[in-house]
C-alpha atoms as a PDB file:
ATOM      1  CA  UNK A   1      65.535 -96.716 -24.693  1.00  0.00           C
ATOM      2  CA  UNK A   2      63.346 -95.410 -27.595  1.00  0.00           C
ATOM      3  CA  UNK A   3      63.666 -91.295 -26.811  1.00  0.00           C
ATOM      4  CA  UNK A   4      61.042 -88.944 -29.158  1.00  0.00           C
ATOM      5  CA  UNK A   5      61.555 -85.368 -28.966  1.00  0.00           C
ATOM      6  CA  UNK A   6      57.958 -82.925 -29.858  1.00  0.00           C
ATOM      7  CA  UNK A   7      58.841 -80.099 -31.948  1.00  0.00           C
ATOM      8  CA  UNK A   8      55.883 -78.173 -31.220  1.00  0.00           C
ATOM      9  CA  UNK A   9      54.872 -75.184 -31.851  1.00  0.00           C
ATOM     10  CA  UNK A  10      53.217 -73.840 -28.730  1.00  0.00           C
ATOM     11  CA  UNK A  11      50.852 -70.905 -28.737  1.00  0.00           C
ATOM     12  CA  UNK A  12      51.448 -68.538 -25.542  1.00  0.00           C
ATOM     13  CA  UNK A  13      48.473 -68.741 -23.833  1.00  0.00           C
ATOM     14  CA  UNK A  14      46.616 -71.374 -25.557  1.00  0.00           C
ATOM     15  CA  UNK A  15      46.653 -74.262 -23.054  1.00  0.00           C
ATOM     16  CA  UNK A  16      43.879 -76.035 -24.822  1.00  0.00           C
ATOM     17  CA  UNK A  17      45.571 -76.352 -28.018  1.00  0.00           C
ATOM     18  CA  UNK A  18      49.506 -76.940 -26.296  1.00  0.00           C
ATOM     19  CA  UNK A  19      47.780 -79.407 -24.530  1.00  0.00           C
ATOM     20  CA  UNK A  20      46.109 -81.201 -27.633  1.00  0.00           C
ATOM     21  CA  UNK A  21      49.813 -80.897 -29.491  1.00  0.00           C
ATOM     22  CA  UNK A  22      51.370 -82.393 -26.224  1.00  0.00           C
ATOM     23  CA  UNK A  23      48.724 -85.444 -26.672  1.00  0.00           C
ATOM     24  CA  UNK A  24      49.449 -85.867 -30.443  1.00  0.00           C
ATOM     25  CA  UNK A  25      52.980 -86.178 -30.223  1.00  0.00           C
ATOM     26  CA  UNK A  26      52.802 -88.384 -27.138  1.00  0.00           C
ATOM     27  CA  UNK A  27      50.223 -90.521 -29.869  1.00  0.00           C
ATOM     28  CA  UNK A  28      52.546 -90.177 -32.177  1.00  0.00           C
ATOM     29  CA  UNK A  29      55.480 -91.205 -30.300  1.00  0.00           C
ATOM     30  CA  UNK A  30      53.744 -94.153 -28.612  1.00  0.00           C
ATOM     31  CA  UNK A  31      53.420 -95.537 -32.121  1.00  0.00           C
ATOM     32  CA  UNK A  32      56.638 -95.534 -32.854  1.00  0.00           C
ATOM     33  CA  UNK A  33      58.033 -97.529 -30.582  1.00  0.00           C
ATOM     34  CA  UNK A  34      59.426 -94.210 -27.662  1.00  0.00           C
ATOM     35  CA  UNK A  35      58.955 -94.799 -23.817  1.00  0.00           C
ATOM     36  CA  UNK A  36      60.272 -91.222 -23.411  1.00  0.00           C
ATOM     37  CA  UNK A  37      58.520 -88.166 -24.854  1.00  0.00           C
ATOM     38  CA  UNK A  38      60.146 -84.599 -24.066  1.00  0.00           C
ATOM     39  CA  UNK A  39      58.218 -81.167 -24.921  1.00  0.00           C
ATOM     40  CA  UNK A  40      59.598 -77.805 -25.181  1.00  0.00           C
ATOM     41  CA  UNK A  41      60.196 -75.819 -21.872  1.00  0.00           C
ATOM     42  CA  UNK A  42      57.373 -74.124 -20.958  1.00  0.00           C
ATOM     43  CA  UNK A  43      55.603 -76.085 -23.938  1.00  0.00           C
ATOM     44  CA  UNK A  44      52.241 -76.119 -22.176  1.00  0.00           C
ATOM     45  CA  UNK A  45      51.475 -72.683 -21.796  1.00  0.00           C
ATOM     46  CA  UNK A  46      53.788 -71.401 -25.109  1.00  0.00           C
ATOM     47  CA  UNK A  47      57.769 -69.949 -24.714  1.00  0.00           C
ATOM     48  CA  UNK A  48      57.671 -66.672 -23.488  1.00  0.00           C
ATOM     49  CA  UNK A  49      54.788 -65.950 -21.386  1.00  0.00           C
ATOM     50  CA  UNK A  50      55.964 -62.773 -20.005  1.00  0.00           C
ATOM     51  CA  UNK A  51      53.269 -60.861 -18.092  1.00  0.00           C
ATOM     52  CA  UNK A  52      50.483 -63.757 -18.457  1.00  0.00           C
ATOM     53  CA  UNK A  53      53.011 -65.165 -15.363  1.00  0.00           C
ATOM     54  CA  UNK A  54      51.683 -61.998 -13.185  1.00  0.00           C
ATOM     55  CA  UNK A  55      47.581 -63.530 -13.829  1.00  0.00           C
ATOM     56  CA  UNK A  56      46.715 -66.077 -10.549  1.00  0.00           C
ATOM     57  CA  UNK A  57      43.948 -66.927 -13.162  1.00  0.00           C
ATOM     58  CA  UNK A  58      46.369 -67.980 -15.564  1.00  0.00           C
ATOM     59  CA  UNK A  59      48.561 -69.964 -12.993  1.00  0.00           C
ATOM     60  CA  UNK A  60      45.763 -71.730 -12.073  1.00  0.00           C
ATOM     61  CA  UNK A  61      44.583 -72.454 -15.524  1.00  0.00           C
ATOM     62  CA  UNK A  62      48.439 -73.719 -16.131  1.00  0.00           C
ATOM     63  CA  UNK A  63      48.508 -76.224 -12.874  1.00  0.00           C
ATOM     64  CA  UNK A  64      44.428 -77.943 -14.530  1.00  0.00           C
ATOM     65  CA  UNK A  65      45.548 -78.022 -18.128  1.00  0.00           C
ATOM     66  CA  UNK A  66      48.889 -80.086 -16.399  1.00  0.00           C
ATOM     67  CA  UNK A  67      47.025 -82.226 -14.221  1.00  0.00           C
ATOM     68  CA  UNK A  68      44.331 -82.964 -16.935  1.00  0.00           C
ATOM     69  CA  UNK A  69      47.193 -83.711 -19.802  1.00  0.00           C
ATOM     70  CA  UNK A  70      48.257 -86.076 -17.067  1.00  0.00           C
ATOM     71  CA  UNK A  71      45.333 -88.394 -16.940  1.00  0.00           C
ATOM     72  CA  UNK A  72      45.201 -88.689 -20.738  1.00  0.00           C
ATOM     73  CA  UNK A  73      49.012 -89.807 -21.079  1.00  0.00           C
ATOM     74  CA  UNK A  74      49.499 -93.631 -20.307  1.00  0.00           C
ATOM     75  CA  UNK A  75      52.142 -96.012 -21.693  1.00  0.00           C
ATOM     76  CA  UNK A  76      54.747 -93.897 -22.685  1.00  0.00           C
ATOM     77  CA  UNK A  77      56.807 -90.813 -19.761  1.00  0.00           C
ATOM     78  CA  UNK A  78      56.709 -87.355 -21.051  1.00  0.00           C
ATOM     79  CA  UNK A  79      58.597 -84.621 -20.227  1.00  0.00           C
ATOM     80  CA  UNK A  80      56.638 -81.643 -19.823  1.00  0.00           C
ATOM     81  CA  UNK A  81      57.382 -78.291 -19.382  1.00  0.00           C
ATOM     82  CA  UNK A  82      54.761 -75.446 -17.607  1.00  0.00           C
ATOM     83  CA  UNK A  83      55.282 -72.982 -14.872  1.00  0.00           C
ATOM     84  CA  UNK A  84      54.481 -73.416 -11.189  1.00  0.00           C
ATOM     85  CA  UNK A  85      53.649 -71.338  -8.592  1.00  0.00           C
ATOM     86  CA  UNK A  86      54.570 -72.743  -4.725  1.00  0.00           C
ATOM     87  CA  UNK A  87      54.979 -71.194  -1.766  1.00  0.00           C
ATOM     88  CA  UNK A  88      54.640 -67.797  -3.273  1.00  0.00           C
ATOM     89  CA  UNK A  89      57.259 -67.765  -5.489  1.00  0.00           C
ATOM     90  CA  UNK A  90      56.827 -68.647  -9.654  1.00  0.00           C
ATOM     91  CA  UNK A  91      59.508 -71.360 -11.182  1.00  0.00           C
ATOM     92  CA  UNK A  92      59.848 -72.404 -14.715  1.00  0.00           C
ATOM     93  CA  UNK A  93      59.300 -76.114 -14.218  1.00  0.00           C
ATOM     94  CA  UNK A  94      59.132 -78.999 -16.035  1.00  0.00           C
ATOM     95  CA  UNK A  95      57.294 -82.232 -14.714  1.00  0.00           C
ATOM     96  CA  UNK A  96      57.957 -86.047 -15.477  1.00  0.00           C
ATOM     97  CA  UNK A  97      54.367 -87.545 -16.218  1.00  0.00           C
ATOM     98  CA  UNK A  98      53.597 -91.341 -16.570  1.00  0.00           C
ATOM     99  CA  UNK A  99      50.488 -93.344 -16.346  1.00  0.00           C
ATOM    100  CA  UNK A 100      47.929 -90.995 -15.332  1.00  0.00           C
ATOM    101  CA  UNK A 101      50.563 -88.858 -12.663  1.00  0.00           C
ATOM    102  CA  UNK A 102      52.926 -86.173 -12.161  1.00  0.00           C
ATOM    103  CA  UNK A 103      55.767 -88.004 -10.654  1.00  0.00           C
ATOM    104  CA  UNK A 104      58.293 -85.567 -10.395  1.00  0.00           C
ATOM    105  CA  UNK A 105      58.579 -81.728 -10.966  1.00  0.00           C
ATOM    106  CA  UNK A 106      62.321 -79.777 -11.707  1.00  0.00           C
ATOM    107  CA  UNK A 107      62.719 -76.033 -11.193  1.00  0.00           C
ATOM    108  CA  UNK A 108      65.101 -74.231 -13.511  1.00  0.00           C
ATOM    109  CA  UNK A 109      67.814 -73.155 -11.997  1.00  0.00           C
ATOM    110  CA  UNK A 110      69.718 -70.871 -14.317  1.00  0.00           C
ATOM    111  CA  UNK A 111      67.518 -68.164 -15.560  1.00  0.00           C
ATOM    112  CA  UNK A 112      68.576 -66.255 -18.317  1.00  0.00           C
ATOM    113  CA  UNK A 113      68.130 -62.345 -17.962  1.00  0.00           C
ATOM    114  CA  UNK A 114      69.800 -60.738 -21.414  1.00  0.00           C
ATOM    115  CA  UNK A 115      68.518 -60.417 -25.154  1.00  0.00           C
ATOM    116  CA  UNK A 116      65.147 -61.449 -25.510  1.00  0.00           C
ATOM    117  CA  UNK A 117      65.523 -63.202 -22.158  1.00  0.00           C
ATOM    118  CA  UNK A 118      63.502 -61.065 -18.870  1.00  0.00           C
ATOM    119  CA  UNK A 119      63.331 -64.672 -16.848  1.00  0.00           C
ATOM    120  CA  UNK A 120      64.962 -63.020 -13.654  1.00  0.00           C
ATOM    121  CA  UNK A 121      61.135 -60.882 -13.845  1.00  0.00           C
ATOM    122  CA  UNK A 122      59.108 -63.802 -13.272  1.00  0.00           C
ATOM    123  CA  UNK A 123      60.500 -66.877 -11.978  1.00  0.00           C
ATOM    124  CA  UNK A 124      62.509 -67.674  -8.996  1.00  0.00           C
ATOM    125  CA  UNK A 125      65.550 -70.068  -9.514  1.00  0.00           C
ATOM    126  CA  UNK A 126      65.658 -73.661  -8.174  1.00  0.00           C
ATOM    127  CA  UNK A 127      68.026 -75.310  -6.429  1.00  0.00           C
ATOM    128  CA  UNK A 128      67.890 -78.892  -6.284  1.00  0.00           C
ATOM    129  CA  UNK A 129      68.958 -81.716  -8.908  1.00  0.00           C
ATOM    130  CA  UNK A 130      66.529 -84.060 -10.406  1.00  0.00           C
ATOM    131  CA  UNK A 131      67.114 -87.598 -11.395  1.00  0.00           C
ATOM    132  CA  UNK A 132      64.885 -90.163 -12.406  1.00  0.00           C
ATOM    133  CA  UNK A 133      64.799 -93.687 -13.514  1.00  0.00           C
ATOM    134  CA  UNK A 134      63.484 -94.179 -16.733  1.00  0.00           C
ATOM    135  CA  UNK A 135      64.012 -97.621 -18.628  1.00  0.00           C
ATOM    136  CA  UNK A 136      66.947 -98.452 -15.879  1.00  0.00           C
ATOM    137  CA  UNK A 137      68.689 -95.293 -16.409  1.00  0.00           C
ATOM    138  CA  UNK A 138      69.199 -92.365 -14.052  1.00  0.00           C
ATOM    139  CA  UNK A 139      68.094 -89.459 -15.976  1.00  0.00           C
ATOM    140  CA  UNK A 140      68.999 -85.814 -15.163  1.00  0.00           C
ATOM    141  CA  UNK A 141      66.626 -83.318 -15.960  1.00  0.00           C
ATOM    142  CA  UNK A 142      67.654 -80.035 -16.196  1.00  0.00           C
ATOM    143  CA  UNK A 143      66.017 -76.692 -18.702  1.00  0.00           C
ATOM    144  CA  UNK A 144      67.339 -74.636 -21.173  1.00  0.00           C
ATOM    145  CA  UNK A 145      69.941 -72.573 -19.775  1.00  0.00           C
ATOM    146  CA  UNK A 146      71.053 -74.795 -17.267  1.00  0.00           C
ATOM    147  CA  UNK A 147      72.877 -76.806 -19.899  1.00  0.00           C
ATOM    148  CA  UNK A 148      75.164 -73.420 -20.588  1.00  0.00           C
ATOM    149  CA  UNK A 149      75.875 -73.206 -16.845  1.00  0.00           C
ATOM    150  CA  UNK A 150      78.687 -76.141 -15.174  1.00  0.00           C
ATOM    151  CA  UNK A 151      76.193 -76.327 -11.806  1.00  0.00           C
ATOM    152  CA  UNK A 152      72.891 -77.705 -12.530  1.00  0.00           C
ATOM    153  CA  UNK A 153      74.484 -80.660 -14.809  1.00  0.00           C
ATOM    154  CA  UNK A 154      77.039 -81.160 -11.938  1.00  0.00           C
ATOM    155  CA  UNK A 155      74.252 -81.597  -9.370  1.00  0.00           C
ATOM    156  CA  UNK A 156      72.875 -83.987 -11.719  1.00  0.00           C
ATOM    157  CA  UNK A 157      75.864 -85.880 -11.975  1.00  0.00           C
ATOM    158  CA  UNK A 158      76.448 -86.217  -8.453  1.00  0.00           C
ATOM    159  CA  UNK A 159      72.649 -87.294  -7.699  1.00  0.00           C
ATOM    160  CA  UNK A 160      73.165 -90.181 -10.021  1.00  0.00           C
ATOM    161  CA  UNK A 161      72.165 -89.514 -13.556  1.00  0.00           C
ATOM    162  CA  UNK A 162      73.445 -91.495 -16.478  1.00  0.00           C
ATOM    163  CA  UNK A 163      72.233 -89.345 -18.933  1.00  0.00           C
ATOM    164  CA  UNK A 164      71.079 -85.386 -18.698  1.00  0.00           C
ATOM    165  CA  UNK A 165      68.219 -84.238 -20.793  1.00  0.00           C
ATOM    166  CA  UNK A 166      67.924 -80.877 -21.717  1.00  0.00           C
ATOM    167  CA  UNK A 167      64.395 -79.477 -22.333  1.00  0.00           C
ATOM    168  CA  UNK A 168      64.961 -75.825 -24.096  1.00  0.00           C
ATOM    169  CA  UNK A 169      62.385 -73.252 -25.936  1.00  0.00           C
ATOM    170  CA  UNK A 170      65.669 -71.268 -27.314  1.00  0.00           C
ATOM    171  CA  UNK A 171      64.979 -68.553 -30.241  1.00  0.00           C
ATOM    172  CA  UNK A 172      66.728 -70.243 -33.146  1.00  0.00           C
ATOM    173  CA  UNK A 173      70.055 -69.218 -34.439  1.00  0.00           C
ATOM    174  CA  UNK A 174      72.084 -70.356 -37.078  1.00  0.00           C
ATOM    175  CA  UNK A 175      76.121 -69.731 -36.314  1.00  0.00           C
ATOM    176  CA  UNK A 176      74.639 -71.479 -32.403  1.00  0.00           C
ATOM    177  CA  UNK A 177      74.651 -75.180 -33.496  1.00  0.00           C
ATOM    178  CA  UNK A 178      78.643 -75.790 -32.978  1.00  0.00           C
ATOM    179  CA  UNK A 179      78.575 -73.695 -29.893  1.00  0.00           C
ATOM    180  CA  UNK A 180      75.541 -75.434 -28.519  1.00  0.00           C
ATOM    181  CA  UNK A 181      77.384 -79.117 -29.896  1.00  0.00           C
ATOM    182  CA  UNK A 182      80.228 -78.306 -27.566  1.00  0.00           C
ATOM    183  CA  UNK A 183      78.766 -76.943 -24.573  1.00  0.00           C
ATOM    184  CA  UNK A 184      76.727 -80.578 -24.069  1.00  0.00           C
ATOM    185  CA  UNK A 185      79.862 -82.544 -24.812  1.00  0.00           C
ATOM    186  CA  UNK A 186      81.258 -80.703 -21.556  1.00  0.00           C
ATOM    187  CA  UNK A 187      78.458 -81.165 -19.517  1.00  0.00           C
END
């Protein structure tokens, strides 16, 4: 498996233009030779959207730019990440699209609430593993914080996945990258 990672620079707020980045990348990607494309979290509507979350418009606006960038994405799975609102509660998600569809969609589960982190304000945490087959391997999919918690990849784990991808929209920081190294070889 061919795996390309987008990093893109998503505007908060600006589906149109996440949404043309998202298609560029997935272009780009396509061309070289990836079957698997994975965005930022929250990469289609930009990483932190803060009170945009609280706008139905906005929400709604989120769920057609997804379902549009779906139809334009064929040949290659991409990992994209975009809130959802469902059964009257708001999850950071991230969706598995392929061939024109929306075949799967993950709910964070660990949501950060310190630091430049207010998750715990908007979303509601998920609660179930996801795992799907890309390539003949069971992928885990799990979001940002999740990787810095034992639970989500263990859920993973146990639901079959091979391999656990990590979709994340962290602020940088430089003394992190050992830290971060070691935390995924334990998971």
């Amino acid at each position: 498996m061919k795996l390309a990672i987008a990093q893109i620079n998503s505007a908060v707020g600006d589906l149109k233009a996440n949404a043309a980045k998202i298609l560029a990348a997935t272009q780009s990607a396509k061309l070289q030779g990836a079957s698997l494309l994975v965005t930022p979290e929250l990469g289609l509507c930009g990483y932190p959207p803060e009170d945009l979350l609280l706008r139905t418009d906005f929400l709604l606006a989120c769920d057609t730019a997804l379902h549009d960038l779906a139809t334009q994405i064929q040949g290659i799975t991409v990992l994209v990440g975009h809130p959802v609102h469902q059964n009257g509660a708001l999850y950071n998600a991230a969706s598995v699209i392929k061939n024109g569809h929306v075949l799967h969609t993950y709910f964070k589960q660990a949501l950060p609430n310190h630091t430049v982190f207010d998750e715990v304000r908007y979303f509601t945490a998920g609660r179930d593993a996801l795992v799907f087959e890309h390539d003949n391997i069971q992928i885990g999919l799990v979001i940002c914080a999740d990787v810095w918690e034992p639970e989500p990849a263990w859920q993973a784990k146990l639901a079959g996945a091979e391999l656990i991808i990590s979709m994340t929209a962290s602020p940088f920081n430089f003394y992190k990258q050992t830290t971060r190294y070691e935390v995924l070889k334990e998971r």
